[in-house]
N, C-alpha and C. Protein backbone atom coordinates (compact mmCIF):
# COMPACT_ATOMS: atom_id res chain seq x y z
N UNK A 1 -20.49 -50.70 -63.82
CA UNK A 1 -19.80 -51.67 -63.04
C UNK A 1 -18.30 -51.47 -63.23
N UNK A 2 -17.75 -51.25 -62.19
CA UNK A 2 -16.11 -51.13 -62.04
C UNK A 2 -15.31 -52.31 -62.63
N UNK A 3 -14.18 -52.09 -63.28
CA UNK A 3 -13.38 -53.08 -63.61
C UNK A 3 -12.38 -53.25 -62.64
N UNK A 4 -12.98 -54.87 -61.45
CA UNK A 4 -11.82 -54.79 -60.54
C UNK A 4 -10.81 -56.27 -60.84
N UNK A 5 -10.67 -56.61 -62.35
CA UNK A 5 -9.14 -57.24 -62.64
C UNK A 5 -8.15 -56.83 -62.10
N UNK A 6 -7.51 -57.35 -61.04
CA UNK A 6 -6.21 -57.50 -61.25
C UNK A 6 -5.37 -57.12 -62.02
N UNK A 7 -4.08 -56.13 -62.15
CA UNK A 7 -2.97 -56.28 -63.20
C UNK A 7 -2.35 -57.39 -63.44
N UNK A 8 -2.14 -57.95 -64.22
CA UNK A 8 -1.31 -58.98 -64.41
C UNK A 8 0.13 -58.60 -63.96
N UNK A 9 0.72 -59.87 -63.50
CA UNK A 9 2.42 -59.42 -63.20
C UNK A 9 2.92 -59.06 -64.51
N UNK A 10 2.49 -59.81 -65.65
CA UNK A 10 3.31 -59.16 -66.58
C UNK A 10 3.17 -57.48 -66.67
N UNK A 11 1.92 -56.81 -66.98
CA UNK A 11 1.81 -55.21 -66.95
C UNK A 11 2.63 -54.84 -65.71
N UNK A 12 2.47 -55.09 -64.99
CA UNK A 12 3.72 -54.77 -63.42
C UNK A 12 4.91 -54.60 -64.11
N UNK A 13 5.37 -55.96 -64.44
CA UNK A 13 6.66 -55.78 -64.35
C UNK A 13 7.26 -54.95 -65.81
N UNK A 14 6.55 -54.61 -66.83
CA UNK A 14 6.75 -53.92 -68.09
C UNK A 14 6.10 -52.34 -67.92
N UNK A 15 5.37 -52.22 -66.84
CA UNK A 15 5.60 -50.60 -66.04
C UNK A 15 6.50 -50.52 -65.66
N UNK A 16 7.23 -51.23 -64.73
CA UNK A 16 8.05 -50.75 -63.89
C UNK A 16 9.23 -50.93 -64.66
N UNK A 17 9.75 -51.22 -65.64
CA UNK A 17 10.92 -51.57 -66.62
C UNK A 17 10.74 -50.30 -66.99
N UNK A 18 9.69 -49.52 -67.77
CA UNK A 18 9.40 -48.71 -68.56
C UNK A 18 9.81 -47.05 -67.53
N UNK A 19 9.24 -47.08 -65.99
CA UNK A 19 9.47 -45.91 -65.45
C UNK A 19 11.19 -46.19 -64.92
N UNK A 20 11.85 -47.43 -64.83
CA UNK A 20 13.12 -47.38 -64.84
C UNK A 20 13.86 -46.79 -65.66
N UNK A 21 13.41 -46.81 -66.74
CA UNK A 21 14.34 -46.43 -68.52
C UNK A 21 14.14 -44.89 -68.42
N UNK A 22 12.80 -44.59 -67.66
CA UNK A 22 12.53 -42.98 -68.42
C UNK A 22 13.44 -42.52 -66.98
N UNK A 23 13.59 -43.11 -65.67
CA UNK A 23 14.40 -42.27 -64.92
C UNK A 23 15.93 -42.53 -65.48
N UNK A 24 16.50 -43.47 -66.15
CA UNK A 24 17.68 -43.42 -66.27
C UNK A 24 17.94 -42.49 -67.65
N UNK A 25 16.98 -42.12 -68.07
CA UNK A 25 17.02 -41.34 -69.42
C UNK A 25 17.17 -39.96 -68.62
N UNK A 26 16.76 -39.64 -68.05
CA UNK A 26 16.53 -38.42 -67.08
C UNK A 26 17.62 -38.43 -66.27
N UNK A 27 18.09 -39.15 -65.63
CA UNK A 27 19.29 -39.11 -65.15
C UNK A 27 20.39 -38.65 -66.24
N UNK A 28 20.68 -39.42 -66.94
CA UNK A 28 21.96 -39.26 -68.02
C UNK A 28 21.81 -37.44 -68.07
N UNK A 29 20.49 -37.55 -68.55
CA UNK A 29 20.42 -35.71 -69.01
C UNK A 29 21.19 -35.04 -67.87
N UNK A 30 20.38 -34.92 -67.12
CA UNK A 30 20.79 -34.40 -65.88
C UNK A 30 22.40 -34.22 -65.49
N UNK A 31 23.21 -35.52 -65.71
CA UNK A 31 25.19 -35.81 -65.16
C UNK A 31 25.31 -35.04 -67.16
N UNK A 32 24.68 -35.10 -67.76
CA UNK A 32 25.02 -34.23 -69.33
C UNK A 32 25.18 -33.07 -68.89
N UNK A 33 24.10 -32.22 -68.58
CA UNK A 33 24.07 -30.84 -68.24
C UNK A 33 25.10 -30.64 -66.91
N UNK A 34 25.08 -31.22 -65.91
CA UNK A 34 26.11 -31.02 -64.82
C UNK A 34 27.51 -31.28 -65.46
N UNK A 35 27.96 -31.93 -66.31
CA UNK A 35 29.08 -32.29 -66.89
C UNK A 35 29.30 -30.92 -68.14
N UNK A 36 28.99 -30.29 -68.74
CA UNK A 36 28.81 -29.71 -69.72
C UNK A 36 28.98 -28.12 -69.35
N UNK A 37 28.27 -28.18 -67.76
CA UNK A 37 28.31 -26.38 -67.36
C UNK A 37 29.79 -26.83 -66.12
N UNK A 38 29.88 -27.79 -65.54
CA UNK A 38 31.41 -27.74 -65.37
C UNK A 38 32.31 -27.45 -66.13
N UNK A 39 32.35 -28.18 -67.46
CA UNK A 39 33.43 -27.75 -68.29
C UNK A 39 33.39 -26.45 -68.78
N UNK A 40 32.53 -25.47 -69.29
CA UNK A 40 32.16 -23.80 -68.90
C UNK A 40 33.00 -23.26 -67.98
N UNK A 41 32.50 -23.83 -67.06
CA UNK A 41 33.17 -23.08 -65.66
C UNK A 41 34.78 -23.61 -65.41
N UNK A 42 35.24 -24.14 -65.88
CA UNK A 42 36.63 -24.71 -65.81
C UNK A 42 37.47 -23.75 -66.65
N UNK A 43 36.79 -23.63 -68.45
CA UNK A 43 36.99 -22.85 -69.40
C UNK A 43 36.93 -21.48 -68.69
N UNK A 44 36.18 -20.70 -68.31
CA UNK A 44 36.48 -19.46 -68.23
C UNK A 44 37.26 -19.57 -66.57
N UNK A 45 37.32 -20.06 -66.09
CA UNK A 45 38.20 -20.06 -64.84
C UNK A 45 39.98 -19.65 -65.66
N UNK A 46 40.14 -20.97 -66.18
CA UNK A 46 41.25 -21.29 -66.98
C UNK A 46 41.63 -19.78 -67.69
N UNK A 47 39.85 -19.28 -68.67
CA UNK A 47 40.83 -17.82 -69.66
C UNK A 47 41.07 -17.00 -68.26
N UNK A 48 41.06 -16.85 -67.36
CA UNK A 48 40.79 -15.78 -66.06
C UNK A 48 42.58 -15.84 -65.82
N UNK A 49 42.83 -17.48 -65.02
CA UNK A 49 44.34 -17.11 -64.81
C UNK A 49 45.20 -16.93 -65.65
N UNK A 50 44.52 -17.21 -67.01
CA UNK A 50 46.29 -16.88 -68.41
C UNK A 50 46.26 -15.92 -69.14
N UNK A 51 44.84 -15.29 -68.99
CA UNK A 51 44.72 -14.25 -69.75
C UNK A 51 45.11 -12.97 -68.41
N UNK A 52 44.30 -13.24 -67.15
CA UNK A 52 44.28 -12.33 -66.49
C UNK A 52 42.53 -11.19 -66.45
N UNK A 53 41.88 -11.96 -67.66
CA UNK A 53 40.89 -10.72 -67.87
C UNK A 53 39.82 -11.77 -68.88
N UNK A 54 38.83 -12.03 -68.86
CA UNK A 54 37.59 -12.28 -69.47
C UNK A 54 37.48 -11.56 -70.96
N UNK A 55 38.21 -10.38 -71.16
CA UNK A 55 37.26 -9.86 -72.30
C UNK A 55 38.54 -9.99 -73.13
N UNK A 56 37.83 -10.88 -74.42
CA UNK A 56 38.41 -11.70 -75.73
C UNK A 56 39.72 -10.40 -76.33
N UNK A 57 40.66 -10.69 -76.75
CA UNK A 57 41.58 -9.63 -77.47
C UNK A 57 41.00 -8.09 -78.28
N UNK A 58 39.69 -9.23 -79.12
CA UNK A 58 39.22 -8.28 -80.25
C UNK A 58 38.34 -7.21 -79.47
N UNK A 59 38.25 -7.71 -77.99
CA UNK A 59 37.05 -6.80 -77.95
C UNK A 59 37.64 -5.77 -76.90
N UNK A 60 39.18 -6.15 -76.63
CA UNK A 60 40.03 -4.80 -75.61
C UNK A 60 39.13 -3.38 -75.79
N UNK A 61 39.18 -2.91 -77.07
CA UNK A 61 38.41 -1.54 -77.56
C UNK A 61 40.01 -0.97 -77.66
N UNK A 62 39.68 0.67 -77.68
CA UNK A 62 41.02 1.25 -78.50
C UNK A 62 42.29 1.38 -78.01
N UNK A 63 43.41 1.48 -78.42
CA UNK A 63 44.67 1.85 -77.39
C UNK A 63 44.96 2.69 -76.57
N UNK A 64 45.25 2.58 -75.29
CA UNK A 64 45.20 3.63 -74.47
C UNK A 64 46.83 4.25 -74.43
N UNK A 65 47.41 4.91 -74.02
CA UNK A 65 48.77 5.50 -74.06
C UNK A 65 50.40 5.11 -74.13
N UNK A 66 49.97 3.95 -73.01
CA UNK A 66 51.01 3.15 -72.72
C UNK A 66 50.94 1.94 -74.11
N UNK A 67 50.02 1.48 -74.80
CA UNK A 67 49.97 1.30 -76.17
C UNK A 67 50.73 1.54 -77.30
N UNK A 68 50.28 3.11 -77.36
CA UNK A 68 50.70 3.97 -78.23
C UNK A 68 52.19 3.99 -78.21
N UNK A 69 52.69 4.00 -77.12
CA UNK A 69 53.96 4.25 -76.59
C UNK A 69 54.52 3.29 -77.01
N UNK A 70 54.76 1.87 -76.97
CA UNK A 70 55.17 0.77 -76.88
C UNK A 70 55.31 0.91 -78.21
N UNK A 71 54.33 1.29 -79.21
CA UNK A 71 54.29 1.13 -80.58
C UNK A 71 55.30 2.27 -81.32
N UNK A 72 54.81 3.44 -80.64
CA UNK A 72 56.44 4.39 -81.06
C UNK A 72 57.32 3.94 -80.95
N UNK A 73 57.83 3.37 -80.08
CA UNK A 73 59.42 2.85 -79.70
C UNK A 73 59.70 1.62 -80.98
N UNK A 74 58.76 1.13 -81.21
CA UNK A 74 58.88 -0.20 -82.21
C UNK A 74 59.46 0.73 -83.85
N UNK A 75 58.45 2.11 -84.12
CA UNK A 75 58.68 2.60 -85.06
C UNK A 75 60.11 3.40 -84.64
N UNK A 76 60.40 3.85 -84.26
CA UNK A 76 61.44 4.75 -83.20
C UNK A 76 63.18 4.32 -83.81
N UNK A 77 63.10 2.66 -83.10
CA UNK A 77 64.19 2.06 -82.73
C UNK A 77 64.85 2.23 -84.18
N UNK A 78 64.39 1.42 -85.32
CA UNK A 78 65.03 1.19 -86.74
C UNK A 78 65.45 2.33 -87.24
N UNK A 79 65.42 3.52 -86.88
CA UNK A 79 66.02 5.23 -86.71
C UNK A 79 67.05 5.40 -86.40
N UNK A 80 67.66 4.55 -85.42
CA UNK A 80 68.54 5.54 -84.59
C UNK A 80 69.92 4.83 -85.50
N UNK A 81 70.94 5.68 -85.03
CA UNK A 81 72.17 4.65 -85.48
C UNK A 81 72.79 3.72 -84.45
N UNK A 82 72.18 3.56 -83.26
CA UNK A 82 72.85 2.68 -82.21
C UNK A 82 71.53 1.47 -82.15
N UNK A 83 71.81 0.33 -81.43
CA UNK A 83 71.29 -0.67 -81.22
C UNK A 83 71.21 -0.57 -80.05
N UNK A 84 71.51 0.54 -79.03
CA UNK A 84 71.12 0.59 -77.40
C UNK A 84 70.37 1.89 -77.52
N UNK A 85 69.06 1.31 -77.07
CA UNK A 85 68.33 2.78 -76.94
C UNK A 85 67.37 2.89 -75.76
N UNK A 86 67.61 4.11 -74.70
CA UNK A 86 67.05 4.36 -73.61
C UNK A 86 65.82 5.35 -73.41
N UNK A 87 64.78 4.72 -73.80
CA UNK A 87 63.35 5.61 -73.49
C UNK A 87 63.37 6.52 -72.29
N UNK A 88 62.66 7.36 -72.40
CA UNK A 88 62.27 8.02 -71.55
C UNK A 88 60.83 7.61 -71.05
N UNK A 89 60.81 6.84 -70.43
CA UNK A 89 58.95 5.84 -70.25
C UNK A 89 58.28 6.67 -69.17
N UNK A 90 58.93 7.26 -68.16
CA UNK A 90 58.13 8.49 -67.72
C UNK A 90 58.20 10.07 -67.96
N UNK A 91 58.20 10.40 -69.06
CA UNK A 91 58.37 11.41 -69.07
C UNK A 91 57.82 11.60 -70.83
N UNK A 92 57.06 10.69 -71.50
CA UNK A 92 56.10 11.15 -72.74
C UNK A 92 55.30 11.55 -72.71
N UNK A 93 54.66 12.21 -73.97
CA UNK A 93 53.65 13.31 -73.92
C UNK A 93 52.80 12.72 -74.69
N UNK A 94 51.56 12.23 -74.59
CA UNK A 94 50.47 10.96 -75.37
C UNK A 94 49.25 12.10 -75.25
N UNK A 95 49.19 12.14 -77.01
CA UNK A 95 47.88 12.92 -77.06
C UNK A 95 47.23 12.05 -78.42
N UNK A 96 45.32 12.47 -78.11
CA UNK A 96 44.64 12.08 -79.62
C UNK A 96 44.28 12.74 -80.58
N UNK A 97 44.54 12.82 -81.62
CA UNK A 97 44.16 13.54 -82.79
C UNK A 97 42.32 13.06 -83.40
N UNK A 98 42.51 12.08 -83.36
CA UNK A 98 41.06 10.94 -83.33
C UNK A 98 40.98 10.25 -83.08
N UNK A 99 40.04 9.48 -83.39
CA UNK A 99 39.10 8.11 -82.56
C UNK A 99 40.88 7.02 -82.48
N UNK A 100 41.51 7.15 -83.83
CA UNK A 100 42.49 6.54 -84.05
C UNK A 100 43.54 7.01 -84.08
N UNK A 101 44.03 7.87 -84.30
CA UNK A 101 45.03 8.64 -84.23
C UNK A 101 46.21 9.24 -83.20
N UNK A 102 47.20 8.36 -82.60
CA UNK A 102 47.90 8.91 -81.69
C UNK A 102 49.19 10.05 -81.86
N UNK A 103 49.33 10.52 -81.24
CA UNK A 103 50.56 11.58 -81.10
C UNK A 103 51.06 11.19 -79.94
N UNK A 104 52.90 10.91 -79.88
CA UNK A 104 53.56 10.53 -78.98
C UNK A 104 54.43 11.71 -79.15
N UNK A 105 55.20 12.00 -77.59
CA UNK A 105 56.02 13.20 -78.14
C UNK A 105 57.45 12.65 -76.73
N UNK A 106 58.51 12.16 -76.79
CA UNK A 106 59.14 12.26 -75.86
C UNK A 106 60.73 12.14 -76.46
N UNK A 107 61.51 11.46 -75.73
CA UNK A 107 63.17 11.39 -76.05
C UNK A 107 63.56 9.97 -76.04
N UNK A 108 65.24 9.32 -76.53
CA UNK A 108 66.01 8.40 -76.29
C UNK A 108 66.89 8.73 -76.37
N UNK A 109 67.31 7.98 -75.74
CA UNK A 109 68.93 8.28 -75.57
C UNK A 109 69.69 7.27 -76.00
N UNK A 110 70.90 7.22 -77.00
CA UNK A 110 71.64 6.32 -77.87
C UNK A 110 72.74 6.57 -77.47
N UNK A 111 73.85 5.43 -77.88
CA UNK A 111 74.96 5.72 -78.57
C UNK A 111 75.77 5.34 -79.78
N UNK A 112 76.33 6.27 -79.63
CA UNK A 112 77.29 6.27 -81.10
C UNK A 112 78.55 5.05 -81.45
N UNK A 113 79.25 4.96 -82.30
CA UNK A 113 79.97 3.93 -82.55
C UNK A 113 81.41 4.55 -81.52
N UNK A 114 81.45 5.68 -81.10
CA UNK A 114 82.43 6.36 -80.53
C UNK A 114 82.56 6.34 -79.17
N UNK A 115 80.86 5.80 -78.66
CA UNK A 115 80.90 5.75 -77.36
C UNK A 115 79.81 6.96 -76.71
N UNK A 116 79.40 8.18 -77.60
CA UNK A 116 79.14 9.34 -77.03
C UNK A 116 77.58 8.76 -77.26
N UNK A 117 77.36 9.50 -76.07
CA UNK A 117 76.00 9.63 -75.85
C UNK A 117 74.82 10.53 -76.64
N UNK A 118 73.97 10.54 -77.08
CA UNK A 118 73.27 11.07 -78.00
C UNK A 118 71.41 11.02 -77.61
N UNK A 119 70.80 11.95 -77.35
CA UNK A 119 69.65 12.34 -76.79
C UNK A 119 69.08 12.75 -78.01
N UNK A 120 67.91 12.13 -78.51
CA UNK A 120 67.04 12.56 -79.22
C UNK A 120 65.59 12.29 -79.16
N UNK A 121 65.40 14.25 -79.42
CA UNK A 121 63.74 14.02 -79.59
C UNK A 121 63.39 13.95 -80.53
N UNK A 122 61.67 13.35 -80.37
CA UNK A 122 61.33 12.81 -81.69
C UNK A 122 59.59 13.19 -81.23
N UNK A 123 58.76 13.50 -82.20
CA UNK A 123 57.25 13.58 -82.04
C UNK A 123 56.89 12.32 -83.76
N UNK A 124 56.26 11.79 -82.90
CA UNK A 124 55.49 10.22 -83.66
C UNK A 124 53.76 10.41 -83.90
N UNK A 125 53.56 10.15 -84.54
CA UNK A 125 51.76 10.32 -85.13
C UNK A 125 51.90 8.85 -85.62
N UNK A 126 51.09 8.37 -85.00
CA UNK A 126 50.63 6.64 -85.79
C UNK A 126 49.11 6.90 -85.48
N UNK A 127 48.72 5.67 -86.41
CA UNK A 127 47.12 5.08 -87.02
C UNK A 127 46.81 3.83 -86.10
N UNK A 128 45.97 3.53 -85.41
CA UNK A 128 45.41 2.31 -85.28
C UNK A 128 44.74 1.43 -86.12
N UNK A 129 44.79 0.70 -87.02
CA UNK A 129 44.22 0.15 -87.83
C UNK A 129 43.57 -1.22 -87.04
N UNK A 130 43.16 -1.33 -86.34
CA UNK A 130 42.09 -2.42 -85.78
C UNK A 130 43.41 -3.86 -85.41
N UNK A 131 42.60 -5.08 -84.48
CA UNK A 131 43.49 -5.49 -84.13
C UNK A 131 43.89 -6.06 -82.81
N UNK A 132 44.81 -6.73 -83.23
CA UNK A 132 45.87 -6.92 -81.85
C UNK A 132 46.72 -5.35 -81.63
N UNK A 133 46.66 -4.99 -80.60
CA UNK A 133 46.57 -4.11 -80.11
C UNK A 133 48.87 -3.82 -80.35
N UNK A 134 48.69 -5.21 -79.63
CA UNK A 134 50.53 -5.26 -79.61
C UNK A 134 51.37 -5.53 -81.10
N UNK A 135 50.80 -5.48 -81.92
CA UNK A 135 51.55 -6.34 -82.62
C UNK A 135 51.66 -5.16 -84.04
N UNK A 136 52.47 -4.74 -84.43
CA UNK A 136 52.88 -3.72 -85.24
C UNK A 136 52.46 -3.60 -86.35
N UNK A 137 51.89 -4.47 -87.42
CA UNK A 137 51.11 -4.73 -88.47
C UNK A 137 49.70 -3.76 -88.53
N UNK A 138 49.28 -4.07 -87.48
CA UNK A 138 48.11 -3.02 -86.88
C UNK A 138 48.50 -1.66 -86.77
N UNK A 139 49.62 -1.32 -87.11
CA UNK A 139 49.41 0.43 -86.79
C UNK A 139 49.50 1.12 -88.17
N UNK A 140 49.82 2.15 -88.45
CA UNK A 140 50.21 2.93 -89.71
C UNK A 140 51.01 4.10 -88.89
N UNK A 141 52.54 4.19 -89.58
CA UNK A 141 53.15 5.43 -89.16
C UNK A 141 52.83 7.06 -90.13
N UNK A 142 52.36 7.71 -89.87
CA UNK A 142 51.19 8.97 -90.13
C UNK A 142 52.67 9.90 -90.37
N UNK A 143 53.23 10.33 -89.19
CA UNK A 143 54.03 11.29 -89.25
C UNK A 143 55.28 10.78 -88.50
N UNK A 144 57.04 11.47 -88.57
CA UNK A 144 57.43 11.12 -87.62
C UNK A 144 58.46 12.14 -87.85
N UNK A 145 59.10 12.58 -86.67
CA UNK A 145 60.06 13.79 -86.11
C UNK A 145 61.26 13.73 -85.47
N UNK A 146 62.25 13.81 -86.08
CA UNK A 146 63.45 13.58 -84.90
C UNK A 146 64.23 14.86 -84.89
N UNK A 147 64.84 15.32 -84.05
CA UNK A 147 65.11 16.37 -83.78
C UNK A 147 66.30 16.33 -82.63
């Protein structure tokens, strides 16, 4: 024989309280996760225009020439006897010895306390020692040549 009782209003109305709570529980999740992968997407939007590039400093990988270069001139400059010094930025010679190891080979041009102009070459060997790529702490000067 079937049980045809009636629900009481009370069971009614303490179902329907109960599937209210579990949709607003479900909801919240739901504006959580939509709120949470916005801010993601804001974050790497954001590293995109200030960085210019997605991939983290540490993980650039090794120095490429124009690197190397930048970093000679840093070792370079505290050489000369003038405080004006004119690279030659197209016209260096960037080779690898190893995985780490650069060879720079080009000229500057200085002057003297007299006024005269003064052209010197120089061949540079630096170390990459891991790193920020820019920042001079990171290199080791290996060899250096002025001539």
């Amino acid at each position: 024989m079937a049980n045809n009782i009636p629900s009481s209003p009370k069971n009614k109305s303490e179902q329907y309280l109960k599937q209210k709570a579990a949709k607003k529980r479900s909801g919240n999740k739901a504006v959580f996760l939509f709120l949470f992968f916005a801010a993601v997407a804001v974050a790497i939007i954001a590293k995109i225009f200030l960085s210019g590039t997605l991939k983290p400093e540490f993980f650039k990988g090794m120095p490429g020439s124009e690197d190397a270069y930048a970093m000679a001139k840093l070792f370079i400059k505290p050489t000369l006897k003038s405080s004006s010094a004119n690279f030659s930025d197209e016209h260096y010679q960037f080779g690898k010895q190893s995985d780490s190891v650069y060879v720079i080979q080009s000229s500057v041009e200085s002057t003297d306390d007299s006024g005269e102009k003064i052209n010197t070459e120089f061949k540079i060997i630096l170390k990459y020692n891991g790193g920020e790529v820019d920042k001079q702490k990171n290199w080791s000067l290996i060899d250096l040549n002025i001539h």
